[in-house]
C-alpha atoms as a PDB file:
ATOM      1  CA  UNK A   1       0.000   0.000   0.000  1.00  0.00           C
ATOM      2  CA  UNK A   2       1.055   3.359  -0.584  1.00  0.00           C
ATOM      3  CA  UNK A   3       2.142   5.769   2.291  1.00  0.00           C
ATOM      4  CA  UNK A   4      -0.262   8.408   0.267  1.00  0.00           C
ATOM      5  CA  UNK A   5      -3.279   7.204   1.721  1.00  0.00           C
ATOM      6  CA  UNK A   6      -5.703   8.958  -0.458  1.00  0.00           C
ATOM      7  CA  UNK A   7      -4.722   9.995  -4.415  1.00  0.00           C
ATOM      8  CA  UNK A   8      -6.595  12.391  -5.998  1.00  0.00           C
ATOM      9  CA  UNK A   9      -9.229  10.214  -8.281  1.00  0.00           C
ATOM     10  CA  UNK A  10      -8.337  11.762 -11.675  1.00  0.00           C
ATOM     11  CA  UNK A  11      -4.455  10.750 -10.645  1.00  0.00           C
ATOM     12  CA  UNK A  12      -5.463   7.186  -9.806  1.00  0.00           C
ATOM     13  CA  UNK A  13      -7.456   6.520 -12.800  1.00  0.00           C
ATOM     14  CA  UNK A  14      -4.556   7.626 -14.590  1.00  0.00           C
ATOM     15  CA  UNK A  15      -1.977   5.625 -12.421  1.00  0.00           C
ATOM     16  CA  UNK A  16      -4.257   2.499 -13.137  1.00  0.00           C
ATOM     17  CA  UNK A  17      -4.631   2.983 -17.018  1.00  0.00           C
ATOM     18  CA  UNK A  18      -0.597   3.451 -17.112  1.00  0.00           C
ATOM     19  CA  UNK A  19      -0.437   0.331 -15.222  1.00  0.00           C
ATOM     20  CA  UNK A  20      -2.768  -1.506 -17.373  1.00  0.00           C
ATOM     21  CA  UNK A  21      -1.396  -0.044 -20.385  1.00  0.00           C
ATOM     22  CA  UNK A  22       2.286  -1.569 -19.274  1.00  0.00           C
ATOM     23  CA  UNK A  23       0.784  -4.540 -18.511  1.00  0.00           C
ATOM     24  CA  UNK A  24      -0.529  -5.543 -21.987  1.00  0.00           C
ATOM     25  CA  UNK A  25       2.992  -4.255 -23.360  1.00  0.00           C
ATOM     26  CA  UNK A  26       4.733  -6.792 -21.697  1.00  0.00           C
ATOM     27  CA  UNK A  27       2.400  -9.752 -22.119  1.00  0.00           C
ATOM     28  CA  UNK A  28       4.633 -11.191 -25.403  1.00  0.00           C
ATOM     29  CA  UNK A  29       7.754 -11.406 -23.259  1.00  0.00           C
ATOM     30  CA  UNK A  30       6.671 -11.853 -19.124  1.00  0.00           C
ATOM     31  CA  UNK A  31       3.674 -12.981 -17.357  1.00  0.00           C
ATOM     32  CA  UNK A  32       2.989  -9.821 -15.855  1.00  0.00           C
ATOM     33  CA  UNK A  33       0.837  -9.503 -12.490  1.00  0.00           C
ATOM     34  CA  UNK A  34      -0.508  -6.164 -11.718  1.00  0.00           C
ATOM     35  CA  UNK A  35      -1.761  -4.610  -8.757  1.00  0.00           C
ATOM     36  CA  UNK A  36      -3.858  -1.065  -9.477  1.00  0.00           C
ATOM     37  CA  UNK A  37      -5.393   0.956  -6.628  1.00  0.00           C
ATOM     38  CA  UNK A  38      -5.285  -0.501  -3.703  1.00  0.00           C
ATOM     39  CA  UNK A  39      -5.600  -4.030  -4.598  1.00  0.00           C
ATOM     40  CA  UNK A  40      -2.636  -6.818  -2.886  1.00  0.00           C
ATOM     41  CA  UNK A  41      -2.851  -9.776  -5.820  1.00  0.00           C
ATOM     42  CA  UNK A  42       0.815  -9.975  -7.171  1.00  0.00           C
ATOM     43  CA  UNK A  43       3.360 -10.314  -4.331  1.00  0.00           C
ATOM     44  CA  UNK A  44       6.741 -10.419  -4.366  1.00  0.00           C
ATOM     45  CA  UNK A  45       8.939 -11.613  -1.386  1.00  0.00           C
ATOM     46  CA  UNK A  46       7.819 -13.670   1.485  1.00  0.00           C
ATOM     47  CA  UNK A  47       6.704 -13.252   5.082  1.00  0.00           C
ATOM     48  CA  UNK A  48       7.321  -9.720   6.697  1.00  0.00           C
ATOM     49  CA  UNK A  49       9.249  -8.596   3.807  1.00  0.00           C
ATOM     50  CA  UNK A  50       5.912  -9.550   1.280  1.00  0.00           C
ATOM     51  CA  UNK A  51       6.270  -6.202  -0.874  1.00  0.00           C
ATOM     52  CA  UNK A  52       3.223  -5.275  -3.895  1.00  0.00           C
ATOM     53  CA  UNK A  53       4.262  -3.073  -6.864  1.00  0.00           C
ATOM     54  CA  UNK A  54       2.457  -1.892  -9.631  1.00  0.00           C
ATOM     55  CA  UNK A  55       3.549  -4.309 -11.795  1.00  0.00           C
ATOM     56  CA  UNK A  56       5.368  -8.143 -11.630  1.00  0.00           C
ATOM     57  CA  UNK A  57       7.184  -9.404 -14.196  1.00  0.00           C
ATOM     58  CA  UNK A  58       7.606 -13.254 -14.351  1.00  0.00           C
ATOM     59  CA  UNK A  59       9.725 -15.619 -16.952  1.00  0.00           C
ATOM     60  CA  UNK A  60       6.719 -17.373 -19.044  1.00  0.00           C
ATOM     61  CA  UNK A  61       8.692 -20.684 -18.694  1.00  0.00           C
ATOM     62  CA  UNK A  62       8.131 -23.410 -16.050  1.00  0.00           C
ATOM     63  CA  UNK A  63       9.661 -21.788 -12.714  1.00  0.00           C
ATOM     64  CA  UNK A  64       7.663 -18.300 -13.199  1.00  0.00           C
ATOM     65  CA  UNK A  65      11.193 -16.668 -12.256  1.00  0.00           C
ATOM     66  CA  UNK A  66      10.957 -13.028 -11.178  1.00  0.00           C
ATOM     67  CA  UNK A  67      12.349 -10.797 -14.000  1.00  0.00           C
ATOM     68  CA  UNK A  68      11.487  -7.155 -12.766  1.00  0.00           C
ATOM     69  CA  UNK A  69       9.501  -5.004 -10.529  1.00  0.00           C
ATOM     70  CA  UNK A  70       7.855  -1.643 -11.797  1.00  0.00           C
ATOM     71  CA  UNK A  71       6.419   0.874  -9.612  1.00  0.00           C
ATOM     72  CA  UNK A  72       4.343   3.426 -11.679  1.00  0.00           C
ATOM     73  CA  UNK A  73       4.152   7.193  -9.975  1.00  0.00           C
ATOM     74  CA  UNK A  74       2.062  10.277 -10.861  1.00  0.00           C
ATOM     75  CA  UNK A  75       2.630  13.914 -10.182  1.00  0.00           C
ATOM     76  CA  UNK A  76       1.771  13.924  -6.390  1.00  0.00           C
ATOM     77  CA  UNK A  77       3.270  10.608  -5.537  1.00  0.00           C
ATOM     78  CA  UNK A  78       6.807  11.477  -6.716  1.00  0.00           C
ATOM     79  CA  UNK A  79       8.469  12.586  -2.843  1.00  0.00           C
ATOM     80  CA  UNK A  80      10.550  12.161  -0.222  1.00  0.00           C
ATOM     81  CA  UNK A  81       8.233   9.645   1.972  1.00  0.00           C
ATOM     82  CA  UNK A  82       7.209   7.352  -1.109  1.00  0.00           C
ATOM     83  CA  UNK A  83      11.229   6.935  -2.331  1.00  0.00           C
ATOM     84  CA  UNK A  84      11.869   5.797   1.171  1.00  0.00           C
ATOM     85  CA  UNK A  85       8.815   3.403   1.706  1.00  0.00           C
ATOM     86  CA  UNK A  86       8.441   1.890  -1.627  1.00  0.00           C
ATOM     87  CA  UNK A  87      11.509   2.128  -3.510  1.00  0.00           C
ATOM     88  CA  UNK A  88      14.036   1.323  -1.190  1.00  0.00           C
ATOM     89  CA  UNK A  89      12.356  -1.475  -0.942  1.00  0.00           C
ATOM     90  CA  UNK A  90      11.739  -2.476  -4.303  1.00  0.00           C
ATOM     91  CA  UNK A  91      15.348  -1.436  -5.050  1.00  0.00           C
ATOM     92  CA  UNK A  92      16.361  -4.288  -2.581  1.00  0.00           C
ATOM     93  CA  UNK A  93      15.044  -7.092  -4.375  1.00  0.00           C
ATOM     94  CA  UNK A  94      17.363  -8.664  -6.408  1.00  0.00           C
ATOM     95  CA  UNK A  95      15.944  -8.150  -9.617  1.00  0.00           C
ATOM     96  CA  UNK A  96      15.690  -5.085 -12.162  1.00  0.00           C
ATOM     97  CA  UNK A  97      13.534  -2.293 -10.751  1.00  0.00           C
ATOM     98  CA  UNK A  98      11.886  -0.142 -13.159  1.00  0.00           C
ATOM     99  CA  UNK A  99      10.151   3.454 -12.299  1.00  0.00           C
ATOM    100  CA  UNK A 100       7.625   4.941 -14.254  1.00  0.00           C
ATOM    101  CA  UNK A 101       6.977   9.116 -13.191  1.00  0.00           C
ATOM    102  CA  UNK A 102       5.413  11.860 -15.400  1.00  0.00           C
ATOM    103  CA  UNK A 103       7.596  13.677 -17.653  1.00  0.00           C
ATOM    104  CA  UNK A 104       7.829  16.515 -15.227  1.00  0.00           C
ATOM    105  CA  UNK A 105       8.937  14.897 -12.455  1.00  0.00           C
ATOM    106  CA  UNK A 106      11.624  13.031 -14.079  1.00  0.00           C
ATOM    107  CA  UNK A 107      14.099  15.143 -12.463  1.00  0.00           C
ATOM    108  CA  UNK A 108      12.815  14.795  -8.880  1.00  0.00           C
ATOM    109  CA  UNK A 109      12.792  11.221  -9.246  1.00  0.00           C
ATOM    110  CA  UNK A 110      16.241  10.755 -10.371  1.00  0.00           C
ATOM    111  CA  UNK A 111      17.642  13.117  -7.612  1.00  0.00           C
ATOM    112  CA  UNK A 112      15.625  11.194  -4.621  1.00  0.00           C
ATOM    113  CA  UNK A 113      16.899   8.044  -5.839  1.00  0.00           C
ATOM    114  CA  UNK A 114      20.504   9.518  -5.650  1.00  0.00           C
ATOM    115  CA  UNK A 115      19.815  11.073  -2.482  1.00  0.00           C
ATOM    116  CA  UNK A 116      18.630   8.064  -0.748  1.00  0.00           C
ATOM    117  CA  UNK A 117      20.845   5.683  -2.704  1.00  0.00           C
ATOM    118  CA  UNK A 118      18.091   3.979  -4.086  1.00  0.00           C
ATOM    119  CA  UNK A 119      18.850   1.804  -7.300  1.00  0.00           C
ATOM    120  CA  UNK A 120      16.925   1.855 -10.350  1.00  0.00           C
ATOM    121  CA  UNK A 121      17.828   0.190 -13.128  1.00  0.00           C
ATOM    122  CA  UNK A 122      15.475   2.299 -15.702  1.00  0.00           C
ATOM    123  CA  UNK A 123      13.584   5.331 -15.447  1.00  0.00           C
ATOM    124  CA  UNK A 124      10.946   5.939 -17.763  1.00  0.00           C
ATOM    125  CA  UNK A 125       8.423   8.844 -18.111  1.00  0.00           C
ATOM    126  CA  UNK A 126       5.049   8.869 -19.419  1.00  0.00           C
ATOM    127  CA  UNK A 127       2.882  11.718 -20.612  1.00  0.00           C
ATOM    128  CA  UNK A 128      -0.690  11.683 -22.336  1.00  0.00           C
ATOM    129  CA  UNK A 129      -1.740  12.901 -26.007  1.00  0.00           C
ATOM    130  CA  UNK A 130      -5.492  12.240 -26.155  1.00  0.00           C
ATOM    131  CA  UNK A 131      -5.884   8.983 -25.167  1.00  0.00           C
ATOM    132  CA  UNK A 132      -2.418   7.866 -25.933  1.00  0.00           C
ATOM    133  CA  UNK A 133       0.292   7.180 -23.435  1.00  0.00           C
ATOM    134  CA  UNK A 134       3.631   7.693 -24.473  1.00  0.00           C
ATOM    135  CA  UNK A 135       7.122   6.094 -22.718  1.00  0.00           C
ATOM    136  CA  UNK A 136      10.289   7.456 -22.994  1.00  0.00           C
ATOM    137  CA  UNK A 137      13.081   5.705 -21.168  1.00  0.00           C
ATOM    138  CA  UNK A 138      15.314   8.957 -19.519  1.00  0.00           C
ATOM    139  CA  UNK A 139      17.883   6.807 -17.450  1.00  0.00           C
ATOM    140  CA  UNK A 140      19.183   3.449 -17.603  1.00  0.00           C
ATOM    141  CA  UNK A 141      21.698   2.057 -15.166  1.00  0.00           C
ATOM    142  CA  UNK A 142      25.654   0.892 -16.211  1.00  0.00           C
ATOM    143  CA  UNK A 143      26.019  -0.858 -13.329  1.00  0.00           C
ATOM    144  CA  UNK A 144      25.768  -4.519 -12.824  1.00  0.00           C
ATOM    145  CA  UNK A 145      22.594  -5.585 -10.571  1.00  0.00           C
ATOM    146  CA  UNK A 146      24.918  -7.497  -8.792  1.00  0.00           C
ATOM    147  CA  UNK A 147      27.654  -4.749  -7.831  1.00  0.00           C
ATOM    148  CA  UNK A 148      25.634  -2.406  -6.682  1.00  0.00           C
ATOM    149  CA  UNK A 149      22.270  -3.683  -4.634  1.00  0.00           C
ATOM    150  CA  UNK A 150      24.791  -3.453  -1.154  1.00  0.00           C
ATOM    151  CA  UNK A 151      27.210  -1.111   0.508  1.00  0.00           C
ATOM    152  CA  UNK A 152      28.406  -3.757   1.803  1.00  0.00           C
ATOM    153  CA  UNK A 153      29.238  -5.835  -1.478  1.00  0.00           C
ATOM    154  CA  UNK A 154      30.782  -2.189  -2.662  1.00  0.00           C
ATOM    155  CA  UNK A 155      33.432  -1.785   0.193  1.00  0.00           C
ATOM    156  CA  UNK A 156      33.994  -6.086  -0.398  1.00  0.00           C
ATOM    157  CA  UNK A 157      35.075  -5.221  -3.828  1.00  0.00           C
ATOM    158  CA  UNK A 158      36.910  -2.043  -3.247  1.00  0.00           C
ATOM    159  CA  UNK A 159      39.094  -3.759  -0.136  1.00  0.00           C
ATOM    160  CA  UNK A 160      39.551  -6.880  -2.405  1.00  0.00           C
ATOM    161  CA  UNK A 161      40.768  -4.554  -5.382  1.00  0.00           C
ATOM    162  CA  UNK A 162      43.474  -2.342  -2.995  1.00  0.00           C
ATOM    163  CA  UNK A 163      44.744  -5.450  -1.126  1.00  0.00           C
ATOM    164  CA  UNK A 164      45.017  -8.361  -4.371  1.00  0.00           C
ATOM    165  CA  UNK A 165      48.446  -7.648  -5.633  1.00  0.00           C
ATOM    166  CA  UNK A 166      49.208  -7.470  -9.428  1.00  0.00           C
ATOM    167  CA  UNK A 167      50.179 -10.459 -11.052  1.00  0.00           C
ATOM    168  CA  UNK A 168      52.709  -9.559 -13.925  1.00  0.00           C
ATOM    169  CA  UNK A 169      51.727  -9.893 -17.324  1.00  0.00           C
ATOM    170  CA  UNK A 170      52.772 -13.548 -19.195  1.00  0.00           C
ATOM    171  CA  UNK A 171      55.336 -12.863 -21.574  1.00  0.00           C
ATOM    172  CA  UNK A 172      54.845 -15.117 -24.509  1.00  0.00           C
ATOM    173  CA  UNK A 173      56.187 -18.176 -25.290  1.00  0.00           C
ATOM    174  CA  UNK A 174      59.086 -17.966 -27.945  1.00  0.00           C
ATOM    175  CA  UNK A 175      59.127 -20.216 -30.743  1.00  0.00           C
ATOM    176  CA  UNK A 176      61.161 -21.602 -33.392  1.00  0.00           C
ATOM    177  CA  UNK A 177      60.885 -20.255 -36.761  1.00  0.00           C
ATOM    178  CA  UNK A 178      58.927 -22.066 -39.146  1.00  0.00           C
ATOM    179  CA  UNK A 179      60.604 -24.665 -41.455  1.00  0.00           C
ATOM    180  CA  UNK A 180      61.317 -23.458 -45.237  1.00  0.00           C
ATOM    181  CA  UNK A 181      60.348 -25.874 -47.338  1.00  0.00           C
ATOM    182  CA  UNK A 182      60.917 -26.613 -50.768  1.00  0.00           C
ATOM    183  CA  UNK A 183      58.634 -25.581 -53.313  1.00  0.00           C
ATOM    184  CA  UNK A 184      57.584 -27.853 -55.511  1.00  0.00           C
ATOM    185  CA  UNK A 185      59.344 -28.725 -58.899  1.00  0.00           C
ATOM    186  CA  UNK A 186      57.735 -27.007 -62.176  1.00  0.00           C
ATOM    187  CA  UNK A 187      56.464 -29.494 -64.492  1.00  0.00           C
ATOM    188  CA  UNK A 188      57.387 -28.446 -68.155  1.00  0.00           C
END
């Protein structure tokens, strides 16, 4: 559940079309679970730490492997208390996380997510035209999933990369010139 208790209705029906809209977008290539408004039917996690984004994003094959989370925002849900209650936690998960904001917000996003460390690995933002939804992805992670979900795995590598002393570069093995040969005779 979201830490804004109540959204403005013209903000949620948008929030819920966005979600539905990414939803059917990713049908070809995840089984996608979504969970609009208020509603707690895709889970991700277990026990205490039993977390519900917008949208889940499963592997279509046998194990139904977790692929991604995306959290969809709008305009008033883009602050300080819903980076530190929902994305941090998302961001935890070892798998992709994905934020959707409105195009003018795409700034305040990025800098809470710096601010609070949080990690996305894409940042798109949405705006409407009519009826029409458009996405444009505004930030993509170079990092690794791996290398950056802890502080703790960052220090790890740093220590590991100061203390490991350089191993000296092979020289290559010499070898023997090649053979001459003789050419074969000419035939008159």
């Amino acid at each position: 559940m979201s830490p804004i208790l109540v959204r403005p209705v013209r903000e949620q029906l948008e929030h819920d079309r966005v979600i539905r809209l990414l939803q059917a977008k990713s049908r070809r290539r995840y089984e996608a679970g979504i969970n609009p408004g208020g509603e707690q039917i895709a889970g991700v996690g277990r026990g205490t730490s039993l977390v519900y984004p917008d949208l889940v994003l499963q592997s279509q094959e046998r194990g139904h492997r977790l692929q991604a989370v995306v959290e969809v925002e709008t305009g008033e849900s883009v602050n300080h208390l819903e980076a530190l209650a929902e994305w941090a936690r998302f961001a935890e998960l070892r798998v992709p996380f994905h934020l959707y904001v409105p195009a003018g917000m795409v700034d305040v996003a990025r800098r809470l997510c710096e601010d609070n460390r949080i990690h996305v690995s894409e940042i798109w933002s949405f705006h409407s035209i009519g009826d029409q939804v458009r996405f444009t992805l505004v930030h993509r992670s170079r990092e690794p999933l791996s290398s950056s979900r802890t502080v703790r795995g960052r220090r790890a590598q740093a220590s590991s990369r100061k203390e490991a002393p350089r191993a000296k570069a092979r020289q290559p093995r010499r070898t023997k010139g090649a053979k001459k040969t003789a050419r074969p005779a000419r035939r008159k």
